[in-house]
Protein backbone atom coordinates (compact mmCIF):
# COMPACT_ATOMS: atom_id res chain seq x y z
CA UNK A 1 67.79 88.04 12.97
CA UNK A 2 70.33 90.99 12.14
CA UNK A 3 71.63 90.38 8.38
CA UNK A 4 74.59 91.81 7.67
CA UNK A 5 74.52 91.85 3.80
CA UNK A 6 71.29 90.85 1.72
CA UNK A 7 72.12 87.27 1.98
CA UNK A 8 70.20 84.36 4.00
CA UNK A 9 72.22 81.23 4.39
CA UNK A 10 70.57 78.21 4.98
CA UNK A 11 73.22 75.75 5.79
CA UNK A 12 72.67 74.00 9.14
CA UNK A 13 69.00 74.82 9.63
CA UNK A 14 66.18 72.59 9.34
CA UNK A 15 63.83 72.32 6.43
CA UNK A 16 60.73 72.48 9.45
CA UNK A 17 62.04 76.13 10.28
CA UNK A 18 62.58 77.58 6.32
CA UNK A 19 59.15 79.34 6.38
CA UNK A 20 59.87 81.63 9.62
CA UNK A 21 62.98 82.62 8.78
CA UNK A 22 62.47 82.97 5.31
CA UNK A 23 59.58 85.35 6.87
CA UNK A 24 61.66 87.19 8.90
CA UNK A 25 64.20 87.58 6.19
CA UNK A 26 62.17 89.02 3.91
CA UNK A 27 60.42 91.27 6.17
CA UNK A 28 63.86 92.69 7.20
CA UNK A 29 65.02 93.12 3.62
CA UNK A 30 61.82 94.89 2.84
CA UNK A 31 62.88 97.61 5.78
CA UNK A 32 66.09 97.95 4.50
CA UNK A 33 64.57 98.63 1.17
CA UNK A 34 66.85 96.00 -0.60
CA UNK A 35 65.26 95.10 -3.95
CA UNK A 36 67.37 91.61 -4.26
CA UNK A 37 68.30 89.38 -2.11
CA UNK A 38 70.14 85.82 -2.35
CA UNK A 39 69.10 82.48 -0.04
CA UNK A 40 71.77 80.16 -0.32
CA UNK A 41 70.20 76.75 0.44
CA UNK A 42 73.14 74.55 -1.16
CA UNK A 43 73.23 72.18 -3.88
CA UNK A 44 72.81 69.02 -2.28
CA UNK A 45 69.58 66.53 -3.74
CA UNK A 46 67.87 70.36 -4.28
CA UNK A 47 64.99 69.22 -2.03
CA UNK A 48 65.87 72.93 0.19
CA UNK A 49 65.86 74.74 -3.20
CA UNK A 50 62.49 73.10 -4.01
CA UNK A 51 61.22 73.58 -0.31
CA UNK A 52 62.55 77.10 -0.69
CA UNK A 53 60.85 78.34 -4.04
CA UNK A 54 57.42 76.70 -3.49
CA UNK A 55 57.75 79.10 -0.20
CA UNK A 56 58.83 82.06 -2.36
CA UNK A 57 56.33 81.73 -4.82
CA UNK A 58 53.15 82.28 -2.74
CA UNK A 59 55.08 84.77 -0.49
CA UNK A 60 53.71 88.27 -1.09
CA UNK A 61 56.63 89.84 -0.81
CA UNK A 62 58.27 88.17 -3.84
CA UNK A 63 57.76 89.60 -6.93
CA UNK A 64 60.12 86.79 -8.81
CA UNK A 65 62.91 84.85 -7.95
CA UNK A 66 65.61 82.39 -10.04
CA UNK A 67 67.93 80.40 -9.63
CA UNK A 68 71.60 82.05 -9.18
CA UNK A 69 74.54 82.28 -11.94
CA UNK A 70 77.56 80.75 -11.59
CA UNK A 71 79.80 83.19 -9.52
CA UNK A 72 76.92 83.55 -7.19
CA UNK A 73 76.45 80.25 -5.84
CA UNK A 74 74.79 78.50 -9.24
CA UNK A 75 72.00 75.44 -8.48
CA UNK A 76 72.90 76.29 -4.90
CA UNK A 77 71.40 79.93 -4.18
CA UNK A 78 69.02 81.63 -5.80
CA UNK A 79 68.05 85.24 -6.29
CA UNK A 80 64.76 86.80 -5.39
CA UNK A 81 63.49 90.45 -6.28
CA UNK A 82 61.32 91.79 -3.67
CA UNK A 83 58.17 94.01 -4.46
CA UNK A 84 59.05 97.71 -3.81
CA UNK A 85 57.78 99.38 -0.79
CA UNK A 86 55.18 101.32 -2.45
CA UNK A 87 53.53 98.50 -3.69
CA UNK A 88 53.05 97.03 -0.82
CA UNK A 89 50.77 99.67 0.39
CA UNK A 90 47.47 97.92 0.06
CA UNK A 91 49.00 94.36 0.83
CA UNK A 92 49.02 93.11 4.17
CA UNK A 93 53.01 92.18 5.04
CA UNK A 94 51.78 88.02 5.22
CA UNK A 95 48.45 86.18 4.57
CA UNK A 96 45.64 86.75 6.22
CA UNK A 97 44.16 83.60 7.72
CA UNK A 98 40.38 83.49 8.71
CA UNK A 99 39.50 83.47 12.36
């Protein structure tokens, strides 16, 4: 994945695939030190925006996230604030899962 702006757009992928690329996403706006970024997962029935925060809000790389304005996309993107660098220091990148 090579993002050309701090934007993910979700249109045309499948709902089975939104936690590795959200992944990926966020790990590559974390090394380009972006501090916001915006997933645009459309309006639709809002079943990708729900599928799309309940991901964001366990992700430890997300220190908040809402929903976006009106000139940014409204009840169809939203905005999330990534945890700075520096605070990541003592956090592994992704869960740890047990062996």
């Amino acid at each position: 994945m090579q993002p050309e702006a701090n934007e993910l757009d979700l249109h045309g992928f499948r709902p089975r695939d939104l936690g590795a690329l959200l992944d990926e996403f966020l790990a590559l706006a974390t090394e380009h030190s972006w501090p916001e970024v915006r997933v645009v997962h459309g309006r639709g029935s809002l079943a990708m925006a729900r599928s799309v925060h309940a991901i964001l809000a366990r992700h430890p790389l997300v220190e908040s996230f809402s929903l976006a304005t009106a000139p940014w996309g409204g009840h169809g993107a939203t905005w999330v604030r990534l945890r700075p660098k520096k605070a990541l220091g003592t956090m592994p990148p992704f869960p740890i899962t047990k062996p």
